[in-house]
PDB file of N, CA and C in Angstrom:
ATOM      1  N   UNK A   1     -12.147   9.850 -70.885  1.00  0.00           N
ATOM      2  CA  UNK A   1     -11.599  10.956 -71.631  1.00  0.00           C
ATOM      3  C   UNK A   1     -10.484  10.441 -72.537  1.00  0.00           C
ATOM      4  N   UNK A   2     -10.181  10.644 -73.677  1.00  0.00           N
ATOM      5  CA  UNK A   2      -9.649  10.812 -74.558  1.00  0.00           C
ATOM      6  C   UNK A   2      -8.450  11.919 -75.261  1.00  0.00           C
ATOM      7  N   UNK A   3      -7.205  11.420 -74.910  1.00  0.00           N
ATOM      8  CA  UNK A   3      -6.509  12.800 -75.060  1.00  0.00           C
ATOM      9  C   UNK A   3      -6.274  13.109 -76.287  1.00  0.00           C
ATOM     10  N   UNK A   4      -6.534  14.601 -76.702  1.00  0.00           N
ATOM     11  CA  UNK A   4      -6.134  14.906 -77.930  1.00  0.00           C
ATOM     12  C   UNK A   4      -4.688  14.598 -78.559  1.00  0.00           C
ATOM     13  N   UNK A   5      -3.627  14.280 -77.560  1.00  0.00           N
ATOM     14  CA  UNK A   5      -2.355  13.604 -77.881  1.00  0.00           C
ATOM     15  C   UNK A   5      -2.544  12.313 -78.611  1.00  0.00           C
ATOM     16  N   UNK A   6      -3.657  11.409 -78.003  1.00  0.00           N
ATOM     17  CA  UNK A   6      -3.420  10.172 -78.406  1.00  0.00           C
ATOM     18  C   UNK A   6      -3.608   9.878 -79.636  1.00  0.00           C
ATOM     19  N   UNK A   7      -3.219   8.972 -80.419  1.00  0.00           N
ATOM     20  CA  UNK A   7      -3.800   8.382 -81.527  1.00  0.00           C
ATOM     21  C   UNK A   7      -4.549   7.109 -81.584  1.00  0.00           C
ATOM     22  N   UNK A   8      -5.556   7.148 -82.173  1.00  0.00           N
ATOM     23  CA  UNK A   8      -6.803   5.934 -81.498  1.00  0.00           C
ATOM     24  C   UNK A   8      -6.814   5.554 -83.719  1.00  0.00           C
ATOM     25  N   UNK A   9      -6.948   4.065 -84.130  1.00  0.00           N
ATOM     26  CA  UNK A   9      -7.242   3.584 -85.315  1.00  0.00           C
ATOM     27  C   UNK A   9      -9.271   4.085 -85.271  1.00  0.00           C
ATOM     28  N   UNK A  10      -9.853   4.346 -86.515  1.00  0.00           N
ATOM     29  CA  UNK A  10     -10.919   4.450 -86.111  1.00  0.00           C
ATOM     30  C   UNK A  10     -11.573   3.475 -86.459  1.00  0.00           C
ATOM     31  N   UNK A  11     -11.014   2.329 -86.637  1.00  0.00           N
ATOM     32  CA  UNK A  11     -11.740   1.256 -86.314  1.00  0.00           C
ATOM     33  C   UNK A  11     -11.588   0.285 -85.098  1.00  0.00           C
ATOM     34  N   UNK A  12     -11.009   0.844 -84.083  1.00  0.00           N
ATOM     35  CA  UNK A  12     -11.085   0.426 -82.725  1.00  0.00           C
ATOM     36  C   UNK A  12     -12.338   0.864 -82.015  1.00  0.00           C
ATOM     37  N   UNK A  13     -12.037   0.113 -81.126  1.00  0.00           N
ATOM     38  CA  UNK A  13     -13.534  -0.310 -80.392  1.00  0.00           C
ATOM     39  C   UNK A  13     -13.469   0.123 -79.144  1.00  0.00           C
ATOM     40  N   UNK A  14     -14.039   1.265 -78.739  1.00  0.00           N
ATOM     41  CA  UNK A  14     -13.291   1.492 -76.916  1.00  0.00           C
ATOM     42  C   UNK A  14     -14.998   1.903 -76.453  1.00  0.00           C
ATOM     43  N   UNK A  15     -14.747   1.095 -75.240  1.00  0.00           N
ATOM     44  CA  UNK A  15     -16.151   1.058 -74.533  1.00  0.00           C
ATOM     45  C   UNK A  15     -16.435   2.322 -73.763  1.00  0.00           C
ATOM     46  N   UNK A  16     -17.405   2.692 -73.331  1.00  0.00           N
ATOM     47  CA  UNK A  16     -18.080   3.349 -72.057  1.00  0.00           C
ATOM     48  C   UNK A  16     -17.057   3.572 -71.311  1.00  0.00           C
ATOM     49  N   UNK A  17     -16.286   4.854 -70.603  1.00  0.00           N
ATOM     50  CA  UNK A  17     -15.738   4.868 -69.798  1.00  0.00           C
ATOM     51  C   UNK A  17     -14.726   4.826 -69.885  1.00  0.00           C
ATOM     52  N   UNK A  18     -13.636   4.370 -71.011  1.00  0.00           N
ATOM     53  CA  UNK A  18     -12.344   4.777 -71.628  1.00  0.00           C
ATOM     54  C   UNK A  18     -11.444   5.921 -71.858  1.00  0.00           C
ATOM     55  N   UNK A  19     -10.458   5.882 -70.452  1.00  0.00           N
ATOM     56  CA  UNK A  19      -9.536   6.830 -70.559  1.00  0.00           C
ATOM     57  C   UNK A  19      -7.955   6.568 -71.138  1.00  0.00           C
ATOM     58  N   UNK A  20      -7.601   7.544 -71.561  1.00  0.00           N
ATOM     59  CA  UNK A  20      -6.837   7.349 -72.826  1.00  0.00           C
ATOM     60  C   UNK A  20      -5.594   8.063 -72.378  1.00  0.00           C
ATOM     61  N   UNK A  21      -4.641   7.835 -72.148  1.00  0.00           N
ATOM     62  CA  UNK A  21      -3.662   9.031 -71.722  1.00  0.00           C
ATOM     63  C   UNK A  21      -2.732   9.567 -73.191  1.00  0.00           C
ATOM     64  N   UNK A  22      -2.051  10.336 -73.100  1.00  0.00           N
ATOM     65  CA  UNK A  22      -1.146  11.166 -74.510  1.00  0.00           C
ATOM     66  C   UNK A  22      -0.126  10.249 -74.601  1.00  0.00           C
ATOM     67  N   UNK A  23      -0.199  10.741 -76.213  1.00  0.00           N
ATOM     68  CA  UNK A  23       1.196   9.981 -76.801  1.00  0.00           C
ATOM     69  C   UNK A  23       0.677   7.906 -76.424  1.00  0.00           C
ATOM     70  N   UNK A  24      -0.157   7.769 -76.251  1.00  0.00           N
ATOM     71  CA  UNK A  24      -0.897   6.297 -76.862  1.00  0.00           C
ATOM     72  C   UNK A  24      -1.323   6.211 -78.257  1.00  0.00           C
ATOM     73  N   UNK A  25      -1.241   5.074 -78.708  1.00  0.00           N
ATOM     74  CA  UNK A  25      -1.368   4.730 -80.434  1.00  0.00           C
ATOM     75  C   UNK A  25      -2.087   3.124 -79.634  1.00  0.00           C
ATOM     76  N   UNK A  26      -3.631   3.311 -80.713  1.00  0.00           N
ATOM     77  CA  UNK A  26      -4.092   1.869 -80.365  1.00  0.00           C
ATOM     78  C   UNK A  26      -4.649   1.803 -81.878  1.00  0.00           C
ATOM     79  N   UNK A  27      -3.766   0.837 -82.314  1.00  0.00           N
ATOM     80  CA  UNK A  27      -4.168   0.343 -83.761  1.00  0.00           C
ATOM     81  C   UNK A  27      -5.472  -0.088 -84.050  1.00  0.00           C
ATOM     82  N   UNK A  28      -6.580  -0.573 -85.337  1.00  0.00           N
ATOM     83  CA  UNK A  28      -7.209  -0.604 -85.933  1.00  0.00           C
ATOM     84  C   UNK A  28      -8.062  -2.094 -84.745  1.00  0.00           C
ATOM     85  N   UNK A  29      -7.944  -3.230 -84.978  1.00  0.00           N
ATOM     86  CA  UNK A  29      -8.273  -4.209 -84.447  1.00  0.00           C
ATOM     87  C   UNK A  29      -8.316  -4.463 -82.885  1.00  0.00           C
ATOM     88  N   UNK A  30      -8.951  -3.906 -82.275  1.00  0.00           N
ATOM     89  CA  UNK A  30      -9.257  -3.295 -80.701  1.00  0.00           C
ATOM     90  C   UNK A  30     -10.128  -3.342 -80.070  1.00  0.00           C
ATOM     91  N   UNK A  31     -10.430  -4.245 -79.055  1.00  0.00           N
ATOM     92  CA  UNK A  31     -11.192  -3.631 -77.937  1.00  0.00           C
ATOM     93  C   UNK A  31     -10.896  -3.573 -76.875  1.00  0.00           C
ATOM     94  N   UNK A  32     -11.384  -2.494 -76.545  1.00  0.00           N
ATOM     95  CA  UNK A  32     -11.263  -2.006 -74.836  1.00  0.00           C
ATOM     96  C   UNK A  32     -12.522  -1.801 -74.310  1.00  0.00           C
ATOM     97  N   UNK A  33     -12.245  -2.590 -73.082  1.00  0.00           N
ATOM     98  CA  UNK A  33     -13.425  -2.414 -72.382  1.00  0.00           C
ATOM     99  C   UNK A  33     -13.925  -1.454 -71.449  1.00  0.00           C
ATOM    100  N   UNK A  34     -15.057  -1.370 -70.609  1.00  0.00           N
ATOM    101  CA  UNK A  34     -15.713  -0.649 -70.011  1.00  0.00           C
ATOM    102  C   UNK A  34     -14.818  -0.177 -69.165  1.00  0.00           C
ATOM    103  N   UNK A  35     -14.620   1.499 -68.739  1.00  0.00           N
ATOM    104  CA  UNK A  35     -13.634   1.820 -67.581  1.00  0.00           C
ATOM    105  C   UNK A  35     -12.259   1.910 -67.241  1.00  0.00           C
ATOM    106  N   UNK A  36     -11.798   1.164 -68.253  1.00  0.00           N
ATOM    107  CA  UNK A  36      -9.974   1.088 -68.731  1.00  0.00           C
ATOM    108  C   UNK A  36      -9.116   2.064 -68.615  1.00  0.00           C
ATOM    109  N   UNK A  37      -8.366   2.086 -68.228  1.00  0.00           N
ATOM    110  CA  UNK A  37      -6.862   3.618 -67.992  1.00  0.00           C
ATOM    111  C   UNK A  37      -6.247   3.020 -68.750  1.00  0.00           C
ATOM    112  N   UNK A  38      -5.794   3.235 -69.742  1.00  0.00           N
ATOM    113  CA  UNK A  38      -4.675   3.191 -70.740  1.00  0.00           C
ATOM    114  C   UNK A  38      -3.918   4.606 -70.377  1.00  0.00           C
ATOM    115  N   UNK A  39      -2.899   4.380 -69.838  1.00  0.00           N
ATOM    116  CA  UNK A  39      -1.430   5.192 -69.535  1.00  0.00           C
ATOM    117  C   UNK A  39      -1.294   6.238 -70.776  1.00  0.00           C
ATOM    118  N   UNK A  40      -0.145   6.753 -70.563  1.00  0.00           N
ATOM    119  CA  UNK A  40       1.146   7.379 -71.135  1.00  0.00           C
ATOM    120  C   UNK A  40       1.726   6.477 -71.828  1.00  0.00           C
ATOM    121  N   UNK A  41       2.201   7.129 -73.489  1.00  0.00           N
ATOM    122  CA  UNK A  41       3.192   6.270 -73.996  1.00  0.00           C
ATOM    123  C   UNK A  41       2.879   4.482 -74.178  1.00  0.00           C
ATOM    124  N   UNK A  42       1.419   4.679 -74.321  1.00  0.00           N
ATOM    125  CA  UNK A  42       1.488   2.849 -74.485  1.00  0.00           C
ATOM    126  C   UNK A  42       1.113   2.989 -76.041  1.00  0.00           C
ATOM    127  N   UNK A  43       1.313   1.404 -76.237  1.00  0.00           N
ATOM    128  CA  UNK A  43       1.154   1.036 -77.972  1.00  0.00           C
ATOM    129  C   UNK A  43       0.264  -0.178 -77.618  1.00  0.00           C
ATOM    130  N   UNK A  44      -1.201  -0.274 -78.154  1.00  0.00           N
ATOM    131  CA  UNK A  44      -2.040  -1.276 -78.210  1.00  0.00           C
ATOM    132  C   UNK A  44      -2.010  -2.208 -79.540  1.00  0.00           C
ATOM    133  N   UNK A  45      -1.589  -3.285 -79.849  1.00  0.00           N
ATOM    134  CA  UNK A  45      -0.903  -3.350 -80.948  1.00  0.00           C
ATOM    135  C   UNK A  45      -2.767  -4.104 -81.644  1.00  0.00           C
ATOM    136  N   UNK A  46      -2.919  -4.823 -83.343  1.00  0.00           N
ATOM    137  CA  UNK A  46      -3.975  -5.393 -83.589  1.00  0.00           C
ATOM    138  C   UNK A  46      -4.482  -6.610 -82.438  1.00  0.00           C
ATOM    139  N   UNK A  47      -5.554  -7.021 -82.517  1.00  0.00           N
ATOM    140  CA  UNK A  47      -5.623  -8.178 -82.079  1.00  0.00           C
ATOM    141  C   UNK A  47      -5.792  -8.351 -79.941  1.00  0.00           C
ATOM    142  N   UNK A  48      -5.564  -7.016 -79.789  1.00  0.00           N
ATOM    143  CA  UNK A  48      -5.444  -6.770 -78.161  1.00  0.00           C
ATOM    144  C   UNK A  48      -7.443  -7.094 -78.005  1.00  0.00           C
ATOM    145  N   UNK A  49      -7.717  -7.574 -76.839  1.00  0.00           N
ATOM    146  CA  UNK A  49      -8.577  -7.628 -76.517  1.00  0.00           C
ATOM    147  C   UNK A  49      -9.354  -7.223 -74.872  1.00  0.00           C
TER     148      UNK A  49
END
């Protein structure tokens, strides 16, 4: 799930199963993989893999 808080680049790459918590920003150059919790308040900066 994907929170409508968050801000996602839409050229990031988030796999199958990607939960997203509010108030996250994951810039343009991204992937996330299968199943991932990305928190509250995080910043995924380019280049994260």
């Amino acid at each position: 799930m994907i929170s409508p808080l968050a801000h996602i680049h839409p050229a990031a790459r988030l796999a199958p199963g990607v939960t997203v918590e509010p108030f996250t920003t994951i810039y343009g150059d991204v992937e996330i993989g299968e199943n991932t919790w990305i928190g509250p308040n995080v910043t995924i900066m380019d280049g994260a893999r």
